[in-house]
C-alpha atoms as a PDB file:
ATOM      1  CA  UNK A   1      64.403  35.072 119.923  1.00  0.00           C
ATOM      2  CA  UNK A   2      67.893  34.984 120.065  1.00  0.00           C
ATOM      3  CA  UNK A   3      70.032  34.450 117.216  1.00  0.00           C
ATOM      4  CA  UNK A   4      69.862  34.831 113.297  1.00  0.00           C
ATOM      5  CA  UNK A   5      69.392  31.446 112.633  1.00  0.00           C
ATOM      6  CA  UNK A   6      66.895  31.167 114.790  1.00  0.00           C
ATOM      7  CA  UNK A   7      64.190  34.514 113.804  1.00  0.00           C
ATOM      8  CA  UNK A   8      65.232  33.748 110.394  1.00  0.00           C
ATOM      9  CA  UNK A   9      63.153  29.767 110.896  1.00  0.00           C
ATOM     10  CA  UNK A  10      60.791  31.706 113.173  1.00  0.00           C
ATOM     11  CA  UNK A  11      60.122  34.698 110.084  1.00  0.00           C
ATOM     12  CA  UNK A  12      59.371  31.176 107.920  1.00  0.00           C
ATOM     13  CA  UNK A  13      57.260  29.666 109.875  1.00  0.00           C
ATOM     14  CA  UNK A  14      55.111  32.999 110.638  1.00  0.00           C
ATOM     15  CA  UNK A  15      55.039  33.613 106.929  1.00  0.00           C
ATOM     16  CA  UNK A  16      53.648  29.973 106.067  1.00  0.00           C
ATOM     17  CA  UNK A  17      51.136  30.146 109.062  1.00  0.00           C
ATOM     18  CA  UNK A  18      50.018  33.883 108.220  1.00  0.00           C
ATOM     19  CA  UNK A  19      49.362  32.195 104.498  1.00  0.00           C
ATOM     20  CA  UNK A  20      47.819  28.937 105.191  1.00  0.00           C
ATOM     21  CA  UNK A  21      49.290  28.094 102.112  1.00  0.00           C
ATOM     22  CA  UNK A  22      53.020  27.012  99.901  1.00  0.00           C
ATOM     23  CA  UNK A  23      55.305  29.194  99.177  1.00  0.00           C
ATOM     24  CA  UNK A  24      55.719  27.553  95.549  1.00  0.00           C
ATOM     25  CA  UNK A  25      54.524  30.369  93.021  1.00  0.00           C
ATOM     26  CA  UNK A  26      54.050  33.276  95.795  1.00  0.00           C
ATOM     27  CA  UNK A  27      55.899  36.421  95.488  1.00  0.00           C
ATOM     28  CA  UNK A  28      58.141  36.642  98.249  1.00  0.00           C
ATOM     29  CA  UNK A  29      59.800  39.691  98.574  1.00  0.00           C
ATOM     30  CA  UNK A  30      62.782  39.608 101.697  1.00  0.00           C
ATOM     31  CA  UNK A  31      64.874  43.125 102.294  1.00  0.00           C
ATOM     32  CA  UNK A  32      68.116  43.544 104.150  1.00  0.00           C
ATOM     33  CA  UNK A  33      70.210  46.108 105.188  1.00  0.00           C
ATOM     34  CA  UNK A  34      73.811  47.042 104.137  1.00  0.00           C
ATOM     35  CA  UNK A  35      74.690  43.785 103.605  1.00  0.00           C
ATOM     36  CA  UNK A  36      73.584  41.489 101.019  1.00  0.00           C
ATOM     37  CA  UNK A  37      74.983  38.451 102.351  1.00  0.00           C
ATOM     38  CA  UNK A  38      73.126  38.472 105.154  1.00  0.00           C
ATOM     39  CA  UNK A  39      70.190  37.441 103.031  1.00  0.00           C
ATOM     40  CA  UNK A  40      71.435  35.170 100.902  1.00  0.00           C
ATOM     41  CA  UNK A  41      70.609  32.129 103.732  1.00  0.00           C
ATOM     42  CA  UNK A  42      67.211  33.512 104.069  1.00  0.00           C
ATOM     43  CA  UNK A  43      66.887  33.157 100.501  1.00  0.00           C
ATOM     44  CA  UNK A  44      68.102  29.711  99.929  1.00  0.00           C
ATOM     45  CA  UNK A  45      65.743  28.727 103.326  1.00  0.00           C
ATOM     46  CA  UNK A  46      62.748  30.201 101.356  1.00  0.00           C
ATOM     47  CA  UNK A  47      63.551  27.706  98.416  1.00  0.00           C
ATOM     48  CA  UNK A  48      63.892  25.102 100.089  1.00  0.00           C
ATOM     49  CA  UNK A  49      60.173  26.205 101.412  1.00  0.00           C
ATOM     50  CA  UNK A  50      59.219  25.745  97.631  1.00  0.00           C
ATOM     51  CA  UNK A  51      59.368  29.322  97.238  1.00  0.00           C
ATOM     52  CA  UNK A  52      60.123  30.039  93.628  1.00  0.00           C
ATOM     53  CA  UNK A  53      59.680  33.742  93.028  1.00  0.00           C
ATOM     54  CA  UNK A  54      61.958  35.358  95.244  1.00  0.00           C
ATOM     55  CA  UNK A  55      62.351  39.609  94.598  1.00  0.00           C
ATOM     56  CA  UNK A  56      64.971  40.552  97.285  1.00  0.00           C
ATOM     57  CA  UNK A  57      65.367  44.293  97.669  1.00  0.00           C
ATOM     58  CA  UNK A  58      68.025  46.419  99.415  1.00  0.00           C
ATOM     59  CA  UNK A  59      65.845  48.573 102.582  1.00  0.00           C
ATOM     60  CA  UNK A  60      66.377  52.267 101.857  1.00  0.00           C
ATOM     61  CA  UNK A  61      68.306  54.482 103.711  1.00  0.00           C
ATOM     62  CA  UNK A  62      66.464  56.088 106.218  1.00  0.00           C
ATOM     63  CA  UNK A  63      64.485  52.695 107.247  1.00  0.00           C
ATOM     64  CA  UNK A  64      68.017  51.224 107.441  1.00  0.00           C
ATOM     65  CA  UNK A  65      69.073  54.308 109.838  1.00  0.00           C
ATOM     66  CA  UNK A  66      66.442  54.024 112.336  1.00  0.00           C
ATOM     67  CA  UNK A  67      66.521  49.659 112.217  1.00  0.00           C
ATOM     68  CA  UNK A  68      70.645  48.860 112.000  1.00  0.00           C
ATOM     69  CA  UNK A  69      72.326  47.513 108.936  1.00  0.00           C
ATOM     70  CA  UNK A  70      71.960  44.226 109.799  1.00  0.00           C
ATOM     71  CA  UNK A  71      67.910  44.025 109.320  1.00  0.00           C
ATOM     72  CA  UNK A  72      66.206  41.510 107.197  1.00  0.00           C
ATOM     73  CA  UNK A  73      62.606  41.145 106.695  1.00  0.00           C
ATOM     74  CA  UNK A  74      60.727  39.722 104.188  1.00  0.00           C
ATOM     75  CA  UNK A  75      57.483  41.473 102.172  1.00  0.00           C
ATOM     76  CA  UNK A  76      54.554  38.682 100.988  1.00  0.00           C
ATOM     77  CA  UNK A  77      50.634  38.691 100.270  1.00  0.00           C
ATOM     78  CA  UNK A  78      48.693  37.391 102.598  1.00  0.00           C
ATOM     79  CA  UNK A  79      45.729  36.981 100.388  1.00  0.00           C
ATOM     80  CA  UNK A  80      46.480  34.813  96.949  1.00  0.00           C
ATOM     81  CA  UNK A  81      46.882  37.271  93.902  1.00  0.00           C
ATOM     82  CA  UNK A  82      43.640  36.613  91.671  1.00  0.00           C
ATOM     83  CA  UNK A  83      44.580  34.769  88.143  1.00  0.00           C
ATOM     84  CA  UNK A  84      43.453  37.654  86.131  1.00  0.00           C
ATOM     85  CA  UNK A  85      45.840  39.659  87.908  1.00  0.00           C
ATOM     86  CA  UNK A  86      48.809  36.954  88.054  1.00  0.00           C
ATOM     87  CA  UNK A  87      50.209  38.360  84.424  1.00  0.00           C
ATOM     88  CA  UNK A  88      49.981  41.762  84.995  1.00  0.00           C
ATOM     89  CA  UNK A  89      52.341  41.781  88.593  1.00  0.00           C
ATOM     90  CA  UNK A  90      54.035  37.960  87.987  1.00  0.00           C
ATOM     91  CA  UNK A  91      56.026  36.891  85.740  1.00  0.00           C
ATOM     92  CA  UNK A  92      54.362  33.385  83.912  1.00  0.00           C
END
């Protein structure tokens, strides 16, 4: 896939096929490189997804060496987190 538009929609619809399920109370947790902007459309793409817990995190150094600065990526669980565990990892 050419393009950042583009693998950014195709990274969405992966992530909502891989979990068979909304994003709407999921932890979604998308990384980037050097810089932050570059995630900020990714972000606002998720929400309009319904995702509503969004933990973006900068990629550390030596992942960001070996991938380019411009990376993005996004972290999720495939399997839905268990309600007795929802308080101890999400916030309610």
């Amino acid at each position: 896939i050419r393009g950042r538009k583009k693998s950014v929609n195709k990274m969405i619809d992966i992530m909502k096929n891989d979990m068979g399920r909304s994003f709407k109370d999921e932890l979604i947790m998308p990384v980037y490189g050097k810089d932050k902007e570059i995630i900020l459309n990714f972000i606002e793409l998720l929400k309009d997804e319904g995702a509503n817990k969004i933990m973006p995190n900068q990629m550390g150094h030596i992942i960001a060496s070996h991938v380019g600065p411009d990376i993005i990526g996004a972290g999720y669980l495939k399997e839905k987190i268990p309600d007795k565990f929802k308080d101890v990892f999400l916030d309610k």
